[in-house]
Protein backbone atom coordinates (compact mmCIF):
# COMPACT_ATOMS: atom_id res chain seq x y z
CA UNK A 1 -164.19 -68.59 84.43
CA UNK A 2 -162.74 -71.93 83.05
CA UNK A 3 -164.51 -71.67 79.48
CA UNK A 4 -162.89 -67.77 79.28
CA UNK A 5 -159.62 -69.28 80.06
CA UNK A 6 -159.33 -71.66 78.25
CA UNK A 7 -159.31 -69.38 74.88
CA UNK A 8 -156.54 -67.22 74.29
CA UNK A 9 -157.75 -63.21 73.35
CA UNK A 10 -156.48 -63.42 69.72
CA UNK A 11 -158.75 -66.41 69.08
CA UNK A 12 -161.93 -64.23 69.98
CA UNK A 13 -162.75 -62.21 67.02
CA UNK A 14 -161.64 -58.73 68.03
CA UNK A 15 -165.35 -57.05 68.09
CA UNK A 16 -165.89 -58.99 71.22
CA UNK A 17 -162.97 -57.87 73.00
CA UNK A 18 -164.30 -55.09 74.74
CA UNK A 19 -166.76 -57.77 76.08
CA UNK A 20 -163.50 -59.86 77.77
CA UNK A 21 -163.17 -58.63 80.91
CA UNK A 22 -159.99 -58.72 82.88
CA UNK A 23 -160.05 -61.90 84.82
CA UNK A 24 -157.06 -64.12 84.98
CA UNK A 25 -156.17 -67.39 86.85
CA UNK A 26 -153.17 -66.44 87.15
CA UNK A 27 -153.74 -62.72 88.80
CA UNK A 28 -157.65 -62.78 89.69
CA UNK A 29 -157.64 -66.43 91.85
CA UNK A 30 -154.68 -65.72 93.99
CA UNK A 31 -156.58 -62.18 94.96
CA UNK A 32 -160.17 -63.84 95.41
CA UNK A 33 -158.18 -66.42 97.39
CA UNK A 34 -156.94 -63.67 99.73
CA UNK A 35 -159.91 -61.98 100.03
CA UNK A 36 -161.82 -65.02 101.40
CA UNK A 37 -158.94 -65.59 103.33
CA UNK A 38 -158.99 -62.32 105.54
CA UNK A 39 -162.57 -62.68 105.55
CA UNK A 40 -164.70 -61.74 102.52
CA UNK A 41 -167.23 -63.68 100.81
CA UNK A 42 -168.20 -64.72 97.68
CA UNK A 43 -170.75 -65.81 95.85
CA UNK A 44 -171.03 -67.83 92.63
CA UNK A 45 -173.84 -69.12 90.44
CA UNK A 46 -173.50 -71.08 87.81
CA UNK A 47 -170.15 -71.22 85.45
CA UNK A 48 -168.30 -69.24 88.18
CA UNK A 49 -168.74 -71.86 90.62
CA UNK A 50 -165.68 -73.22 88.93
CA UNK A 51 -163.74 -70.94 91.33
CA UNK A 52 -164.11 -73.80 93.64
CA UNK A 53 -162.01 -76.18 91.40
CA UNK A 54 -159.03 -73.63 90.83
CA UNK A 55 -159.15 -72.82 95.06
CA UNK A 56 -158.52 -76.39 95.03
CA UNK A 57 -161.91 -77.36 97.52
CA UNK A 58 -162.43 -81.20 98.14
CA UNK A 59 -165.05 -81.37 95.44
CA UNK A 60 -165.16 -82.59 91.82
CA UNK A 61 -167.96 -83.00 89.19
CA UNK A 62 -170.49 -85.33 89.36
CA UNK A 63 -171.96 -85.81 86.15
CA UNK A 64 -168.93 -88.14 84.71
CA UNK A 65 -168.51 -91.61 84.25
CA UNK A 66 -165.75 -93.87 84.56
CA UNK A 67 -164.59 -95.19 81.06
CA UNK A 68 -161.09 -97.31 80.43
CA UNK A 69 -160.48 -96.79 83.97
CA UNK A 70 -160.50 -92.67 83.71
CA UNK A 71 -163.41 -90.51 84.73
CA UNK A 72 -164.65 -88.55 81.54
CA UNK A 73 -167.72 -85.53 81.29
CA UNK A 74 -171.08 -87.36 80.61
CA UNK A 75 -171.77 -87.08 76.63
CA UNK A 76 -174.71 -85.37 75.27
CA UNK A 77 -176.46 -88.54 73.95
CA UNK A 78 -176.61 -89.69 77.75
CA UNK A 79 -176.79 -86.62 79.45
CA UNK A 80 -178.46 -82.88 78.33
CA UNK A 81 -181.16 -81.26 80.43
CA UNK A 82 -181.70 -77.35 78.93
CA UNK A 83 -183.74 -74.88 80.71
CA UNK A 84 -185.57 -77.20 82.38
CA UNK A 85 -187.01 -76.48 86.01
CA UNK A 86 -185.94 -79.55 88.80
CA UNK A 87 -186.67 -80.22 92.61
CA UNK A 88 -183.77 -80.06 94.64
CA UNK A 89 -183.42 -80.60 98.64
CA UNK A 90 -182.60 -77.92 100.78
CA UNK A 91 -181.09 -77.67 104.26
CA UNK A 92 -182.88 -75.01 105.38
CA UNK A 93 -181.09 -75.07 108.59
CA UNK A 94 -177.74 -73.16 107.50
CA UNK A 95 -178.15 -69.65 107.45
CA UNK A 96 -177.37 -69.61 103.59
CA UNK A 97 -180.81 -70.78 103.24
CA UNK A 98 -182.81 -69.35 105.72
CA UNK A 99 -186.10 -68.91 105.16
CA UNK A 100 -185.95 -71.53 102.27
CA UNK A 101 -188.46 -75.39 102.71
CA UNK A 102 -187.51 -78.66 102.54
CA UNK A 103 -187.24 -78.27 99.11
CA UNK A 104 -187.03 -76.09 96.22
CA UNK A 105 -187.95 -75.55 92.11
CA UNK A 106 -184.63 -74.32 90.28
CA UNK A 107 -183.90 -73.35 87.03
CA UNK A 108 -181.55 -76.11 85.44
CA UNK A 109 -179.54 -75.49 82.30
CA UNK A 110 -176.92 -78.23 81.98
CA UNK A 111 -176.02 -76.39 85.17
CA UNK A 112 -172.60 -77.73 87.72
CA UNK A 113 -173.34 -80.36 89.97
CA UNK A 114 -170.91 -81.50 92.41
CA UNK A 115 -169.21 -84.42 94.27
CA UNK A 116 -167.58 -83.55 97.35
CA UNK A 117 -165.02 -86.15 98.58
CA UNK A 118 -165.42 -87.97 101.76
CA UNK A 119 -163.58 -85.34 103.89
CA UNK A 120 -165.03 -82.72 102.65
CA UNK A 121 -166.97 -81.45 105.54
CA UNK A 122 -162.93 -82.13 107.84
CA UNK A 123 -162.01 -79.54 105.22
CA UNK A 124 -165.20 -77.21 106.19
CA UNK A 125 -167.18 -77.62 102.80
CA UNK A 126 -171.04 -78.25 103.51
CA UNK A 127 -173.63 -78.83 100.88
CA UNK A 128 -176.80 -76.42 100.73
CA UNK A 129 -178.71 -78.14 98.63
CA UNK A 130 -178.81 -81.65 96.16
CA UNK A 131 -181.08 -83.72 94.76
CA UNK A 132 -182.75 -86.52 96.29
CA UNK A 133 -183.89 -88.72 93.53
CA UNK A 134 -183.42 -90.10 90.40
CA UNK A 135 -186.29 -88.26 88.49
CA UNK A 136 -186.02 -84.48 89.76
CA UNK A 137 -188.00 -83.42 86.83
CA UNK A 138 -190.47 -80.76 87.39
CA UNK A 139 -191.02 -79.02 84.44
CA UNK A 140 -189.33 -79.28 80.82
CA UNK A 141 -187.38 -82.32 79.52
CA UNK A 142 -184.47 -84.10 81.04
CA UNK A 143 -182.19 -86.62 79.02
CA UNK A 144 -180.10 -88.78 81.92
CA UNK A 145 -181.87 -87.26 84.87
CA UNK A 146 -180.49 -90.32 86.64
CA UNK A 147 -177.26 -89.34 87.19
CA UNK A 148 -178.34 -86.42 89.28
CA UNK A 149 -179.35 -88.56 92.29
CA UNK A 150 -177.39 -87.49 95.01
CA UNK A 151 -175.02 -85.00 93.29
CA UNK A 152 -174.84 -81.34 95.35
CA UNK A 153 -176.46 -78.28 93.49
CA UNK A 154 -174.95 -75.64 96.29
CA UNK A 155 -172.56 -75.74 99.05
CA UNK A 156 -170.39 -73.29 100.81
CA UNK A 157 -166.35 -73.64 101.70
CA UNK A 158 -164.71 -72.01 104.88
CA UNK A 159 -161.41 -69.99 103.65
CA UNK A 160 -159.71 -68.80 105.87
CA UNK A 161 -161.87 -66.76 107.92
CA UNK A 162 -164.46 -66.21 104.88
CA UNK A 163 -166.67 -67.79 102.94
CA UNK A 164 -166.60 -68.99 99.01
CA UNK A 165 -170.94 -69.73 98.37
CA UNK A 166 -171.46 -72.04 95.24
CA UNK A 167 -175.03 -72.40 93.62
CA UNK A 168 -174.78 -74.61 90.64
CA UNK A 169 -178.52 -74.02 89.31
CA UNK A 170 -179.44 -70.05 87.96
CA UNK A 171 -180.63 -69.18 91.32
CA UNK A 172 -181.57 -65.84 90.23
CA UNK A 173 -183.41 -66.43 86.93
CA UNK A 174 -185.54 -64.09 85.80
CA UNK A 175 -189.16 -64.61 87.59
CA UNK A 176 -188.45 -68.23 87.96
CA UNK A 177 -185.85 -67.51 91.32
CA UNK A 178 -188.94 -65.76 93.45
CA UNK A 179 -188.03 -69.19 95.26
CA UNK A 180 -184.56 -68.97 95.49
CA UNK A 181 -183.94 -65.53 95.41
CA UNK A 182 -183.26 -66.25 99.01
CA UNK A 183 -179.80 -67.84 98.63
CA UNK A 184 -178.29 -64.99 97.33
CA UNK A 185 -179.96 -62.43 100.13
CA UNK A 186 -178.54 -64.27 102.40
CA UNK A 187 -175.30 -64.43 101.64
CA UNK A 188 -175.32 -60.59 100.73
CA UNK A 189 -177.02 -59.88 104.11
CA UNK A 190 -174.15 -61.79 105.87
């Protein structure tokens, strides 16, 4: 959602328009954010996990750094990790993830990863899954792997009386997501 908004229709050349869609912040978040309100869930993977930043949730990015005393996005020459497949942790004890192990293979492509803040769970956001260790590396090539330890790959965030699901990592990725196709049944089977 962010990287749509953040380009104005008559900067997209106009073959590609049809391809737009009709989201908005300005219409589309307000009416998501009533819908989980009264009840509905949602589920996001990937890019549209930055719904959780624009619903205001106690969480932030965690691949940044702090430089002159701000917090800026990591830069490519000390962070990148394309299409690369990682171990994260998984509590397999919330519903979201039933049926999932301790842990889990996910497709990574320079995918969100989270911080929540300290009162995060006061505010009812719990993480689903994270990674554990510095070198989550299963498959492919990671540049910066390190700053991954501890960051959150998935949580979910009571609204209201609903439920807003966020899965950083391409859960459902082609035949790579036979072992997380699970998060997303779940949360549809809810």
């Amino acid at each position: 959602m962010a990287a749509v908004a953040s380009q104005k229709k008559e900067e997209i050349p106009a073959e590609f328009h049809h391809m737009i869609g009709r989201l908005s912040m300005d219409k589309s978040v307000p009416q998501l954010k009533s819908f989980l309100e009264n009840g509905g869930q949602v589920i996001t993977v990937g890019a549209a996990t930055s719904l959780a930043y624009h619903l205001d949730l106690p969480v932030s990015n965690a691949l940044v750094e702090i430089a002159d005393g701000k917090e800026k996005l990591l830069t490519g020459d000390k962070y990148y990790i394309p299409g690369s497949v990682l171990e994260m942790y998984v509590d397999n004890s919330s519903p979201a993830n039933y049926g999932m192990g301790e842990k889990a293979n996910v497709l990574f492509n320079n995918s969100p990863v989270f911080k929540l803040s300290p009162d995060a769970a006061l505010q009812g956001v719990k993480p689903l899954a994270w990674f554990g260790t510095e070198e989550p590396l299963k498959s492919g090539w990671a540049w910066g792997q390190q700053y991954l330890k501890n960051g959150v790959t998935a949580f979910e965030a009571q609204i209201g009386k609903g439920k807003l699901y966020a899965f950083g990592p391409e859960i459902t990725f082609r035949g790579q997501s036979h072992g997380t196709f699970k998060m997303l049944f779940n949360g549809l089977y809810k």
